[in-house]
C-alpha atoms as a PDB file:
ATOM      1  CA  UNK A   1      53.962  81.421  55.833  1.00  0.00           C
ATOM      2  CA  UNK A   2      50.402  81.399  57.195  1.00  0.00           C
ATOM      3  CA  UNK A   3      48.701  78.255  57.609  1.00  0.00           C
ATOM      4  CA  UNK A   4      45.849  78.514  55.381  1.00  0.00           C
ATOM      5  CA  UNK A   5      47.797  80.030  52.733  1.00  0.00           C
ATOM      6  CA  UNK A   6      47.402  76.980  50.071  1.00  0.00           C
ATOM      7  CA  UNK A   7      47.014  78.887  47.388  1.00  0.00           C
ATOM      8  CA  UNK A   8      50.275  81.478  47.878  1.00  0.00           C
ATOM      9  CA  UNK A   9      53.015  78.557  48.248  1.00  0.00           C
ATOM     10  CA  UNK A  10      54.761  77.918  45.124  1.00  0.00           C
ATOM     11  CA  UNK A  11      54.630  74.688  43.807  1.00  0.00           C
ATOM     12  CA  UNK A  12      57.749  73.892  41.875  1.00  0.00           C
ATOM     13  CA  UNK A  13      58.982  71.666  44.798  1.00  0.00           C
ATOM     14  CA  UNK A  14      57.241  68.679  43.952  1.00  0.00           C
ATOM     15  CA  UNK A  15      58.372  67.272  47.610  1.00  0.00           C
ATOM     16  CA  UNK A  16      56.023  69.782  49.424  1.00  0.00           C
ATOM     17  CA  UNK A  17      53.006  68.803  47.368  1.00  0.00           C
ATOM     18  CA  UNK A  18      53.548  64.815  47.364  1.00  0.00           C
ATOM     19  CA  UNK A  19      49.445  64.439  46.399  1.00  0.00           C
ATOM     20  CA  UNK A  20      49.032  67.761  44.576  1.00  0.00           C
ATOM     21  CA  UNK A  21      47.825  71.146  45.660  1.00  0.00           C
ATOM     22  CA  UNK A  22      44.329  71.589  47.372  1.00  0.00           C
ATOM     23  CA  UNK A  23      41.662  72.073  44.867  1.00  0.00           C
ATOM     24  CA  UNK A  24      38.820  74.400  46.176  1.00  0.00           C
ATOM     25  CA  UNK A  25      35.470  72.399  45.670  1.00  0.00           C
ATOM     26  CA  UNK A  26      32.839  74.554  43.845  1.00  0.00           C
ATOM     27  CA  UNK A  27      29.954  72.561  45.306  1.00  0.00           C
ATOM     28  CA  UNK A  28      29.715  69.263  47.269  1.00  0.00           C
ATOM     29  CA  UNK A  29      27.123  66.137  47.015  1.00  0.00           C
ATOM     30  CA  UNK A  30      26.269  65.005  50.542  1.00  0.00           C
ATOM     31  CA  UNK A  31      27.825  61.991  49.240  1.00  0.00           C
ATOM     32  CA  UNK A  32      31.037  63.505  48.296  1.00  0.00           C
ATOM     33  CA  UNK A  33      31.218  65.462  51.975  1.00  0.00           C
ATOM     34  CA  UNK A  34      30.568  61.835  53.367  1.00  0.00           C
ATOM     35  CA  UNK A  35      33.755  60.447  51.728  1.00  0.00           C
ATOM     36  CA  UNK A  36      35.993  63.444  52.827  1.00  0.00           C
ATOM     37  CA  UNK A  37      34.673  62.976  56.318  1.00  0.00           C
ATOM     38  CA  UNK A  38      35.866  59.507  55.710  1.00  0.00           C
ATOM     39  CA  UNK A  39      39.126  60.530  55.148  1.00  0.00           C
ATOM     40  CA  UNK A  40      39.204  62.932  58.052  1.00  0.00           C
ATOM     41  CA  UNK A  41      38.335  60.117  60.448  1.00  0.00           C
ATOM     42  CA  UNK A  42      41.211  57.885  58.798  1.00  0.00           C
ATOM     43  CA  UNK A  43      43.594  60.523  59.089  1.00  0.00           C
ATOM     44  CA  UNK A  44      44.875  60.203  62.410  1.00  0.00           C
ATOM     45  CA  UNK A  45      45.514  55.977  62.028  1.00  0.00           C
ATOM     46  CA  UNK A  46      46.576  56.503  58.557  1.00  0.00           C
ATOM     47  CA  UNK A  47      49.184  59.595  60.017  1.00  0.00           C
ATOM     48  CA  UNK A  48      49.977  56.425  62.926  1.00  0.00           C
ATOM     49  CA  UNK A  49      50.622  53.829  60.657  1.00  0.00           C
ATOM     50  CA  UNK A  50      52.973  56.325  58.287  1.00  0.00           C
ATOM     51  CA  UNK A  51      55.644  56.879  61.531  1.00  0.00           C
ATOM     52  CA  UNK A  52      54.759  53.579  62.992  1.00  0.00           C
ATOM     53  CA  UNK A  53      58.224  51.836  64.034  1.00  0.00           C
ATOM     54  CA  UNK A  54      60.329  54.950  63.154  1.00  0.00           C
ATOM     55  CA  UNK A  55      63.350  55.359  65.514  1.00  0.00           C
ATOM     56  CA  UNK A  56      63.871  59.210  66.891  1.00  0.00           C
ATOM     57  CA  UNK A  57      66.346  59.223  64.311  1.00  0.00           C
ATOM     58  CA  UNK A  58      64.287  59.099  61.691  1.00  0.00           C
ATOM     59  CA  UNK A  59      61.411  60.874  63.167  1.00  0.00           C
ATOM     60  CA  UNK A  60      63.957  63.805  63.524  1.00  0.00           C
ATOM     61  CA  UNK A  61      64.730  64.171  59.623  1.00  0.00           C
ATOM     62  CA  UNK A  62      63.120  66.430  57.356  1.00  0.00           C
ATOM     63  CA  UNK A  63      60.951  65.047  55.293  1.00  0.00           C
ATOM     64  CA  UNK A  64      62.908  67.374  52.453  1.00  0.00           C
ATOM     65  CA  UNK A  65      65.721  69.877  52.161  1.00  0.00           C
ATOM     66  CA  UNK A  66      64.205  72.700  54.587  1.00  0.00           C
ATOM     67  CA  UNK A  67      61.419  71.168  55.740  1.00  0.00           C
ATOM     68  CA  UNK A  68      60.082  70.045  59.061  1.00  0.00           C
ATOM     69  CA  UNK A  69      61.024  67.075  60.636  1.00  0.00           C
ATOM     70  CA  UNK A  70      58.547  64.254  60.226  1.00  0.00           C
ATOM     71  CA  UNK A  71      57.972  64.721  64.024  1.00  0.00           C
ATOM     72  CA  UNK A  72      57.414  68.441  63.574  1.00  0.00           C
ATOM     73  CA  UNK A  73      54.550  66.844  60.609  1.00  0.00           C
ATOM     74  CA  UNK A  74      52.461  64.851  63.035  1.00  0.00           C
ATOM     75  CA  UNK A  75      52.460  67.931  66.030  1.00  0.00           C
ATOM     76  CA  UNK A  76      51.589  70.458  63.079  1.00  0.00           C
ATOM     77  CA  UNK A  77      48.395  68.194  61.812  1.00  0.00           C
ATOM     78  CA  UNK A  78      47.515  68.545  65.307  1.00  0.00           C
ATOM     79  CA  UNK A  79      48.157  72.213  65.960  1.00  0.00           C
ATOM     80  CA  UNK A  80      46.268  73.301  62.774  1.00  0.00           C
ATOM     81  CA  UNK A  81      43.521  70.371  63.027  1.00  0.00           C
ATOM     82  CA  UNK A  82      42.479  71.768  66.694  1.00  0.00           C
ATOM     83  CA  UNK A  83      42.245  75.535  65.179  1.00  0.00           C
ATOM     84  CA  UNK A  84      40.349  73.940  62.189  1.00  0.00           C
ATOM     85  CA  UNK A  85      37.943  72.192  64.915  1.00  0.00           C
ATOM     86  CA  UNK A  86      37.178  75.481  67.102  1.00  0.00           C
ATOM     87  CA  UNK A  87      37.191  77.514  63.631  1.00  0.00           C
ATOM     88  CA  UNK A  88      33.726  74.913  62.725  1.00  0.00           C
ATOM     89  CA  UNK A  89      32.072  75.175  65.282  1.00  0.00           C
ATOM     90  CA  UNK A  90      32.577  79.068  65.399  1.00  0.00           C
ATOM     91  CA  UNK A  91      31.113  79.117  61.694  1.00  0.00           C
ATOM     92  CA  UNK A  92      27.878  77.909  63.024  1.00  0.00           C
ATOM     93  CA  UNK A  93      27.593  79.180  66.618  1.00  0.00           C
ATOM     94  CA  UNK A  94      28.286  82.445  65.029  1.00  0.00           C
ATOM     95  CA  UNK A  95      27.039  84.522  62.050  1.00  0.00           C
ATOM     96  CA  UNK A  96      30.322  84.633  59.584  1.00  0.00           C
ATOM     97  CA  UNK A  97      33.543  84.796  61.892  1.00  0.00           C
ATOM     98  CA  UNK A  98      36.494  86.041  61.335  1.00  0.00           C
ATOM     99  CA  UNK A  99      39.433  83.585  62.690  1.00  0.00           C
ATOM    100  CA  UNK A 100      42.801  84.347  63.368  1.00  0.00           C
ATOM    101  CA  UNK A 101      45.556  82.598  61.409  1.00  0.00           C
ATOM    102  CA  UNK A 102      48.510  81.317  63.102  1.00  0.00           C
ATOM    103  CA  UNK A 103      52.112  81.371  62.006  1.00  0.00           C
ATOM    104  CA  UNK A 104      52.357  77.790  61.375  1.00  0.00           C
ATOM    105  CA  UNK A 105      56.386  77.849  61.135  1.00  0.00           C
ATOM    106  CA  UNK A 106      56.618  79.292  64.571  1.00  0.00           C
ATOM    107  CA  UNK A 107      54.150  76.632  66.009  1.00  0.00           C
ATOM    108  CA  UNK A 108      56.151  74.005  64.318  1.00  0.00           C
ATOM    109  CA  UNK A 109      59.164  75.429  66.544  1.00  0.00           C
ATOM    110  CA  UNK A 110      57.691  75.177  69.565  1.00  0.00           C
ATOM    111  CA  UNK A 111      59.559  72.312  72.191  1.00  0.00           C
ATOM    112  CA  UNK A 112      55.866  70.719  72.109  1.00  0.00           C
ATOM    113  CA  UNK A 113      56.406  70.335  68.562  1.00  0.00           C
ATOM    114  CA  UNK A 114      59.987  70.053  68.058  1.00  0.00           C
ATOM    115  CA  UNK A 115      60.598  67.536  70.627  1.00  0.00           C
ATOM    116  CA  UNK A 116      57.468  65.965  72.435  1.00  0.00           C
ATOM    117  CA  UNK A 117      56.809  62.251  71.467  1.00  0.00           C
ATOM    118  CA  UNK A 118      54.477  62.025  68.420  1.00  0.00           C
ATOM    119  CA  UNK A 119      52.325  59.224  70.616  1.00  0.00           C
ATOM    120  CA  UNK A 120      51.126  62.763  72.099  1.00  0.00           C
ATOM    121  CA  UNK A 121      50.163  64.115  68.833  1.00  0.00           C
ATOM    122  CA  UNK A 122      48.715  60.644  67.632  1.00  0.00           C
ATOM    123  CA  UNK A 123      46.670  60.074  70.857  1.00  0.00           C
ATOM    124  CA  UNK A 124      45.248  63.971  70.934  1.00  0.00           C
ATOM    125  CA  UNK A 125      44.494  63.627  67.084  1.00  0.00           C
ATOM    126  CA  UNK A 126      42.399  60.041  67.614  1.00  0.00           C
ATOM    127  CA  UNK A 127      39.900  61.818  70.178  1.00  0.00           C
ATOM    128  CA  UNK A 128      40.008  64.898  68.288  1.00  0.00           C
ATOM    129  CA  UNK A 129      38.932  63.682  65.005  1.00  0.00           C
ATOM    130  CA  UNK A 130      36.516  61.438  67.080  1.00  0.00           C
ATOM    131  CA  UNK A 131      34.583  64.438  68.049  1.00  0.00           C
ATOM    132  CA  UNK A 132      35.113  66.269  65.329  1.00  0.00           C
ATOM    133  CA  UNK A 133      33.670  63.929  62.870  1.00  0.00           C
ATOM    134  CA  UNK A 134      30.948  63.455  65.110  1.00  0.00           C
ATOM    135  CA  UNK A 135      30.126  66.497  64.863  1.00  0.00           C
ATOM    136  CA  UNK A 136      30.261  67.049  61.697  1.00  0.00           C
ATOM    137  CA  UNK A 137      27.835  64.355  61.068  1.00  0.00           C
ATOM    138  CA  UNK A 138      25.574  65.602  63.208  1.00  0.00           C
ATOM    139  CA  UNK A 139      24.369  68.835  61.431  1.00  0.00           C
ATOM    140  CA  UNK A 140      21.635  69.531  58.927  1.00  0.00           C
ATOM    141  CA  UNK A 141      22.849  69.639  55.183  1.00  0.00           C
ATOM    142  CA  UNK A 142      21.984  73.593  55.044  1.00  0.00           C
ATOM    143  CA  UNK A 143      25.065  74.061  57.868  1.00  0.00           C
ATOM    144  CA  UNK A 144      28.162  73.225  55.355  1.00  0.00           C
ATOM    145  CA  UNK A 145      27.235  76.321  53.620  1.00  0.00           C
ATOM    146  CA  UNK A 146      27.671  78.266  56.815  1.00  0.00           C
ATOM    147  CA  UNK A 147      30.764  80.354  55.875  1.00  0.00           C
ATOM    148  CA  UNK A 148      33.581  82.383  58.213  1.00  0.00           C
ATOM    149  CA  UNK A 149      36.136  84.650  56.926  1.00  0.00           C
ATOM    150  CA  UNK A 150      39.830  83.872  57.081  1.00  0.00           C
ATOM    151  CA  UNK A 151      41.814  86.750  56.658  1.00  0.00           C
ATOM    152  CA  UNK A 152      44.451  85.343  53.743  1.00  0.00           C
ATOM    153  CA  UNK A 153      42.014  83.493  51.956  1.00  0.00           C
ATOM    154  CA  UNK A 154      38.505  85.184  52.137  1.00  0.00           C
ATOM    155  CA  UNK A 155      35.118  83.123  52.766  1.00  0.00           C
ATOM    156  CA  UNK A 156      35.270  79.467  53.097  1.00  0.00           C
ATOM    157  CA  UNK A 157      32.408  77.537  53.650  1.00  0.00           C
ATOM    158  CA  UNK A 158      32.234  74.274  56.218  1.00  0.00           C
ATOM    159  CA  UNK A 159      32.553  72.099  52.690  1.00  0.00           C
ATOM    160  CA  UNK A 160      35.695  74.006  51.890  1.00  0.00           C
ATOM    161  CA  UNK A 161      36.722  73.286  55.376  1.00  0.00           C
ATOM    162  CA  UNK A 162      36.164  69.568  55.003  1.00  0.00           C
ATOM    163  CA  UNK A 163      37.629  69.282  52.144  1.00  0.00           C
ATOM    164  CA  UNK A 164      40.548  71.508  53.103  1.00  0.00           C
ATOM    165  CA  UNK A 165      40.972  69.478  55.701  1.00  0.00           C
ATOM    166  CA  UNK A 166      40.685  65.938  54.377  1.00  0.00           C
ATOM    167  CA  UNK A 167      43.341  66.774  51.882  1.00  0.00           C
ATOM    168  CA  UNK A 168      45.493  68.515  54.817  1.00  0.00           C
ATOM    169  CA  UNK A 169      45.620  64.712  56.642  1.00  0.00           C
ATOM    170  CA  UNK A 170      46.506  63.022  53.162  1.00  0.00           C
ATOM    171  CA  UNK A 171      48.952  65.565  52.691  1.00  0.00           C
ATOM    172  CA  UNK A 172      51.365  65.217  55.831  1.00  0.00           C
ATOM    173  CA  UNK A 173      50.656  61.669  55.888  1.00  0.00           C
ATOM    174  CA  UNK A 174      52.210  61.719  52.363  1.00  0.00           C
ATOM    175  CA  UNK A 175      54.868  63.566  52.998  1.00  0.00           C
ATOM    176  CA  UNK A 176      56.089  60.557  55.749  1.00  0.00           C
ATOM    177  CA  UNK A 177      55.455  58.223  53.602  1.00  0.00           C
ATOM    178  CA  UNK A 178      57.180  59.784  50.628  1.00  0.00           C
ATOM    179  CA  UNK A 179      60.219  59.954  52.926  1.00  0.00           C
ATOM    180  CA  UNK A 180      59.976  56.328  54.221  1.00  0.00           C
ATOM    181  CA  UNK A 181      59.737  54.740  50.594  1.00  0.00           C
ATOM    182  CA  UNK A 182      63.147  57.114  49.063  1.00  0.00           C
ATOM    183  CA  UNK A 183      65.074  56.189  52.345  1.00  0.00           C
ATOM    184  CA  UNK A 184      63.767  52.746  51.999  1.00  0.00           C
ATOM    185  CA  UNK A 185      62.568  52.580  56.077  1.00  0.00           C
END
């Protein structure tokens, strides 16, 4: 499965979607963009605090039957929160891009993601979103309708992108935490 693919993933397994599916937004309030940037910029201490104490034990279970590991979680909110970044910036440095997906499964097999200390993930994710917020914030309203083209799921605008991605943090985040309260860590 390709990363962006939200809306192709069926969602009968309740454990994949612990905070529902993404919901594309049909328009945004500058006032509802600044709350999901809010939650991007929480997203990597909230993703901290969810695996904070966990032994390498427990950051090496799945966080359900088939899934990634919950260390495999926090390197893959990395992974596709640096495309996401570069992917921005192309949508306004460029006139409607086309980005490349990534075979997100593959990435999440990678010995950086498989293995590496999440500290690496956390610490790359805290200057990441730093920046990325950042910049964010400093564009004109007209740029979140600024669009690129992703080949699986058509035009998105930067709003979809923000929102897309403020649900993507919640998401994983939930998924660790969902784990932590039914094994009682």
């Amino acid at each position: 499965m390709l990363i962006d693919s939200w809306h192709s993933v069926n969602m009968e397994d309740d454990s994949r979607y612990p905070i529902g599916r993404f919901k594309r937004p049909e328009n945004q309030t500058a006032q509802q963009r600044d709350a999901l940037l809010v939650r991007i910029e929480q997203t990597p201490a909230n993703l901290a605090n969810a695996v904070e104490g966990l032994t390498v034990s427990q950051l090496d279970t799945p966080y359900r039957e088939g899934g990634w590991t919950l260390r495999q979680v926090v390197h893959h909110v990395a992974d596709s929160h640096m495309h996401s970044y570069i992917r921005t910036k192309f949508a306004v440095a460029e006139e409607h891009p086309s980005i490349k997906p990534y075979d997100e499964g593959v990435w999440a097999n990678f010995d950086d993601a498989a293995a590496a200390p999440v500290e690496v993930s956390l610490t790359l994710l805290d200057n990441l979103h730093n920046r990325w917020v950042r910049w964010f914030r400093s564009l004109p309203e007209d740029a979140f309708s600024r669009t690129l083209f992703h080949p699986e799921n058509g035009d998105m605008s930067l709003d979809v992108i923000v929102a897309l991605y403020a649900w993507h943090g919640d998401h994983h985040t939930a998924h660790i935490r969902k784990l932590r309260e039914r094994m009682g860590w």
